[in-house]
N, C-alpha and C. Protein backbone atom coordinates (compact mmCIF):
# COMPACT_ATOMS: atom_id res chain seq x y z
N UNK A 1 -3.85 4.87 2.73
CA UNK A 1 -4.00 3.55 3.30
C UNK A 1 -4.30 3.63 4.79
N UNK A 2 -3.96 4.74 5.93
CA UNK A 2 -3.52 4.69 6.62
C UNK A 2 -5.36 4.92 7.05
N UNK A 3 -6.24 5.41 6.11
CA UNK A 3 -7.90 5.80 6.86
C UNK A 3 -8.22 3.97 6.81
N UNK A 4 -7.95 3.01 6.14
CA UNK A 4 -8.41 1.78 6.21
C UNK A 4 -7.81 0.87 7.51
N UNK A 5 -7.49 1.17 7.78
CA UNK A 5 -6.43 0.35 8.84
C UNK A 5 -6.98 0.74 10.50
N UNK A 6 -7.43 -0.14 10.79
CA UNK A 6 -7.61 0.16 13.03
C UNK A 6 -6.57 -1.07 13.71
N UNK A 7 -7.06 -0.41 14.92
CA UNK A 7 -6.52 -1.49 15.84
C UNK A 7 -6.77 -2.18 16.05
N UNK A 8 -5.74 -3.85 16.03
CA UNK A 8 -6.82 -4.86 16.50
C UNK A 8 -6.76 -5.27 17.68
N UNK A 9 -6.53 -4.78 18.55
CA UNK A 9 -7.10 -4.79 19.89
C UNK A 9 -8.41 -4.01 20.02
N UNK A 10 -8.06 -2.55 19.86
CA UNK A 10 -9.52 -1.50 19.91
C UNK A 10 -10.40 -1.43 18.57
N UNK A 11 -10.20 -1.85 17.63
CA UNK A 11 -10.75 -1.54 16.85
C UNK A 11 -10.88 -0.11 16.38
N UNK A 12 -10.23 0.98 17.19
CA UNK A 12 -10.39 2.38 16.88
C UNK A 12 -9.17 2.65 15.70
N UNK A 13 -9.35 4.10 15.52
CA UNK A 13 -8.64 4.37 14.45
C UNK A 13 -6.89 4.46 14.91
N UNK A 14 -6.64 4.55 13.75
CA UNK A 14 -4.68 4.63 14.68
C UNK A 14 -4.24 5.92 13.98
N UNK A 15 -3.06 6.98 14.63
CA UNK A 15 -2.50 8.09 14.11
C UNK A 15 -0.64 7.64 13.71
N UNK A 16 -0.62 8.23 12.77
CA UNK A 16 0.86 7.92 12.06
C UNK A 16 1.83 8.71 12.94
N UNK A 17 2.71 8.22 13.41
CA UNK A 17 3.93 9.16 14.51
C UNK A 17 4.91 8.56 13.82
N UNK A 18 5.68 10.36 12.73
CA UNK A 18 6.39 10.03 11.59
C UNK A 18 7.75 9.76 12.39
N UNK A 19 8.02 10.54 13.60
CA UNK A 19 9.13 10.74 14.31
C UNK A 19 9.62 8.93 14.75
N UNK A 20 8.84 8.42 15.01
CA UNK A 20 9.14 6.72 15.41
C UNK A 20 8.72 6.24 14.81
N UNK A 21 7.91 5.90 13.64
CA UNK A 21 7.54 5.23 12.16
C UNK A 21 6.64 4.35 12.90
N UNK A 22 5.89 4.22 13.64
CA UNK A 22 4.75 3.72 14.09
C UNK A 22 2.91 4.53 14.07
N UNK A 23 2.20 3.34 13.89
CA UNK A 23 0.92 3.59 14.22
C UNK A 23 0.54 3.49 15.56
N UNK A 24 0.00 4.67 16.14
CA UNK A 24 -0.47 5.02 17.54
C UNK A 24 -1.88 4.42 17.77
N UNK A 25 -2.24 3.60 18.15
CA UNK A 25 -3.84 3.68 18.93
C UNK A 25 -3.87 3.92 20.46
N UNK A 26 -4.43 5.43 20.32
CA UNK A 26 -4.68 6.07 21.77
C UNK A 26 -5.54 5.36 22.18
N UNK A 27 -6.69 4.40 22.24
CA UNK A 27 -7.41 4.15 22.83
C UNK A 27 -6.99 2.93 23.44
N UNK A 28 -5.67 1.86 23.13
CA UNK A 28 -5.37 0.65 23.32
C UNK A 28 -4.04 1.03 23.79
N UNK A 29 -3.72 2.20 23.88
CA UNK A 29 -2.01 2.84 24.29
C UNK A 29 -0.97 1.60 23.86
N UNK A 30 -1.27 1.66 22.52
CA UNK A 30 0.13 0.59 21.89
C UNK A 30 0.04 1.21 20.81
N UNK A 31 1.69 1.17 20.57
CA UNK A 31 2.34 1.66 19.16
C UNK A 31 2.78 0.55 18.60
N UNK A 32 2.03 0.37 17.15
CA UNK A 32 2.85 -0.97 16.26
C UNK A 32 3.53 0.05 15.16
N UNK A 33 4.83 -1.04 15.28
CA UNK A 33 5.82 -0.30 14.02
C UNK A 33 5.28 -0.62 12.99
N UNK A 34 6.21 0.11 11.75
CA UNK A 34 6.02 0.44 10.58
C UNK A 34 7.60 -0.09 10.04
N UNK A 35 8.01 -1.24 9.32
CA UNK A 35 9.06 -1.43 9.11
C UNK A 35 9.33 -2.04 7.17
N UNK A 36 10.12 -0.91 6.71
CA UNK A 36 10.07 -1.04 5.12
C UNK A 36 8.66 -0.88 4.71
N UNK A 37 7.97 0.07 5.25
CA UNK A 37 7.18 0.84 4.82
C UNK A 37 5.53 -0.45 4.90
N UNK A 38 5.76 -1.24 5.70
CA UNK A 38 4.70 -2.54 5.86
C UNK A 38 4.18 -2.04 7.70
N UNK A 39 3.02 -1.86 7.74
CA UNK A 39 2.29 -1.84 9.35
C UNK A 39 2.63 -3.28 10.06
N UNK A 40 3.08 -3.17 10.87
CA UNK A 40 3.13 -4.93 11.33
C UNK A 40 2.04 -5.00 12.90
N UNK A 41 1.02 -5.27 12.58
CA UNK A 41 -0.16 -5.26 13.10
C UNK A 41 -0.33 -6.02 14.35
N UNK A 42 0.85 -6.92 14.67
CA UNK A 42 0.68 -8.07 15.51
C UNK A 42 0.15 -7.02 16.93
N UNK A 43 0.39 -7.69 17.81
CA UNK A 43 0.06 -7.42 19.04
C UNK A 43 1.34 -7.71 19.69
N UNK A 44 2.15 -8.99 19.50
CA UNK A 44 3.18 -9.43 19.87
C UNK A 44 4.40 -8.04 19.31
N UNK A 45 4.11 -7.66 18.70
CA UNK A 45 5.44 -6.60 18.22
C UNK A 45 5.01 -4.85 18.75
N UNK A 46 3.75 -4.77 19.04
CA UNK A 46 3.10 -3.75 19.25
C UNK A 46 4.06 -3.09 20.85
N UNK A 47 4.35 -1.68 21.35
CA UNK A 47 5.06 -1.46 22.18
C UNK A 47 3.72 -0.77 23.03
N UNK A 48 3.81 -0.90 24.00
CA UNK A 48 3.00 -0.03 25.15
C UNK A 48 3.15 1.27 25.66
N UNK A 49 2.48 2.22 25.28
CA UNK A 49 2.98 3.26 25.59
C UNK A 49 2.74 3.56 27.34
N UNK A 50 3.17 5.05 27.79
CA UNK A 50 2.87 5.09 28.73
C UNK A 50 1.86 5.30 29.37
């Protein structure tokens, strides 16, 4: 599931970071969680990386 899915901010692809159960998009430096096994895609829940 995880090749169908981008960012919707960047539209680029996102990488799975099993250690914090989030999807990474390096190109938009936000991590959206992964909670009960559902992507929660918002933007509003998405964390900023550094």
């Amino acid at each position: 599931m995880l090749e169908s899915l981008v960012c919707p901010v960047s539209h680029a692809v996102l990488t799975y970071d099993a250690a914090t159960q989030e999807l990474v998009s390096k190109a938009a430096r936000l991590a959206f969680p992964i909670r009960d096994g559902i992507p929660v895609m918002l933007l509003s829940e998405a964390r900023a990386l550094d």
